[in-house]
N, C-alpha and C. Protein backbone atom coordinates (compact mmCIF):
# COMPACT_ATOMS: atom_id res chain seq x y z
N UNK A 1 1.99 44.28 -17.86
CA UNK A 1 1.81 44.37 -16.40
C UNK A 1 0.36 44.75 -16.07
N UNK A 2 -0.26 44.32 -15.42
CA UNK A 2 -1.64 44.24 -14.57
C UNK A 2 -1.93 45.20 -13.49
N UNK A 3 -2.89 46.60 -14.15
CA UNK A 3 -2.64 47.86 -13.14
C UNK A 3 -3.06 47.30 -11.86
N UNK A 4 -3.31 46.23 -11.57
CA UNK A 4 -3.53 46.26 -10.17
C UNK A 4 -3.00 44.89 -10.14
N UNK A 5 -2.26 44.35 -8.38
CA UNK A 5 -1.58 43.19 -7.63
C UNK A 5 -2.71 42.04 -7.71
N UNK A 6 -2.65 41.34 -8.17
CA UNK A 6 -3.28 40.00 -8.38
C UNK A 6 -3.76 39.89 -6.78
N UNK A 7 -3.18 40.00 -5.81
CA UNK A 7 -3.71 39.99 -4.39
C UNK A 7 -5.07 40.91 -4.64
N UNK A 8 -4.72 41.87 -4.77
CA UNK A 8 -6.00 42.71 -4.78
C UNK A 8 -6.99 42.58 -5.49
N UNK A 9 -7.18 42.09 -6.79
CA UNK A 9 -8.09 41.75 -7.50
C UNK A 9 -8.48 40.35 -6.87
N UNK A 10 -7.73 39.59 -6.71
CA UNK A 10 -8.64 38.36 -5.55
C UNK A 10 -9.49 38.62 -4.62
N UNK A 11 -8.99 40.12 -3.97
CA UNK A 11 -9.97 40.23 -2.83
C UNK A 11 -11.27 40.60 -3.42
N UNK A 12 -11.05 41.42 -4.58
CA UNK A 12 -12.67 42.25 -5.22
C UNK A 12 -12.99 41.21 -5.77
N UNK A 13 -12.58 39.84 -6.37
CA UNK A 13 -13.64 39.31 -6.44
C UNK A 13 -14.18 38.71 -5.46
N UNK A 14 -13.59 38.20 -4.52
CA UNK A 14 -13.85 37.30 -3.44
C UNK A 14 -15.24 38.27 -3.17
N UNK A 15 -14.74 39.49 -2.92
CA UNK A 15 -15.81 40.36 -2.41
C UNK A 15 -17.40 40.34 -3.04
N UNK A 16 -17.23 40.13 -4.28
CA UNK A 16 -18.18 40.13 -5.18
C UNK A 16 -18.99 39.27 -5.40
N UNK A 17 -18.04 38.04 -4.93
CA UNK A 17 -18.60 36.36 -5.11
C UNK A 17 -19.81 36.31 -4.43
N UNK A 18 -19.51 36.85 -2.90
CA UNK A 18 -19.85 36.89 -1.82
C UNK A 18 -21.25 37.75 -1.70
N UNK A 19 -21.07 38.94 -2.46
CA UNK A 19 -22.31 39.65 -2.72
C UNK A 19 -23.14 38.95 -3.30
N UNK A 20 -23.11 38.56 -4.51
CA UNK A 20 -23.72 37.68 -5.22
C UNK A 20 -24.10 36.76 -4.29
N UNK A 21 -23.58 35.90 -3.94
CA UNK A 21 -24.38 34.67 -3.08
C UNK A 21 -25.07 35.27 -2.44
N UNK A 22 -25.31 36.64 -1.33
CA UNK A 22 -26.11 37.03 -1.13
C UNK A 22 -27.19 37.36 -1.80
N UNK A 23 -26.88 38.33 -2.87
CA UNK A 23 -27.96 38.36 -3.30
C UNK A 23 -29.04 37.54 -4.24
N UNK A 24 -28.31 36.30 -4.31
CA UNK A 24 -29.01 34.81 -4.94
C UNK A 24 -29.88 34.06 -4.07
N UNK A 25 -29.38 34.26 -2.45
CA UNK A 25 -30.24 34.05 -1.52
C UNK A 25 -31.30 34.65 -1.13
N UNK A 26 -31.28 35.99 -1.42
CA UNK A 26 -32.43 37.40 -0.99
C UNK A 26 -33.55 37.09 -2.23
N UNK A 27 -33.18 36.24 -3.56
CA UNK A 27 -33.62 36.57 -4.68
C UNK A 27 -34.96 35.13 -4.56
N UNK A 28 -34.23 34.13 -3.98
CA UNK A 28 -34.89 32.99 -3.96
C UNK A 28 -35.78 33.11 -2.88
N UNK A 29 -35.27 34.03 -1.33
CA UNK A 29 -36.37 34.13 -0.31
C UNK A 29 -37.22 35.00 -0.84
N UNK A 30 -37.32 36.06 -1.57
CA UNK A 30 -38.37 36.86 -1.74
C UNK A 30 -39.43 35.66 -2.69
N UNK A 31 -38.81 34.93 -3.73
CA UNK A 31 -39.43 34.01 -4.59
C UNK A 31 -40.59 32.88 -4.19
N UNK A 32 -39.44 32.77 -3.45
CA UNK A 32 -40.69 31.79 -1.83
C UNK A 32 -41.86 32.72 -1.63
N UNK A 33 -41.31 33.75 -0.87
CA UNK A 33 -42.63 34.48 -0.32
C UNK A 33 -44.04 35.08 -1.08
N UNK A 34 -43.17 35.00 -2.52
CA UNK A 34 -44.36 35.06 -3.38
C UNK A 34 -45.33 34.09 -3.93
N UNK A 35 -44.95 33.15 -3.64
CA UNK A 35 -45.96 31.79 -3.88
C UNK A 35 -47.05 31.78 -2.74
């Protein structure tokens, strides 16, 4: 058994996905700005 509801671990990743894409976007605008 899986200490935590498969619902809930969907959401933390969803959550995480989401960070990430952010911060893949913050990573590439700063990249820009350095050229």
């Amino acid at each position: 058994m899986p200490l935590y509801p498969s619902a809930m671990l969907d959401d933390q990743f969803n959550t995480l996905s989401e960070s990430l894409k952010v911060l893949q976007e913050s990573m590439k605008e700063l990249q820009a700005n350095n050229k």
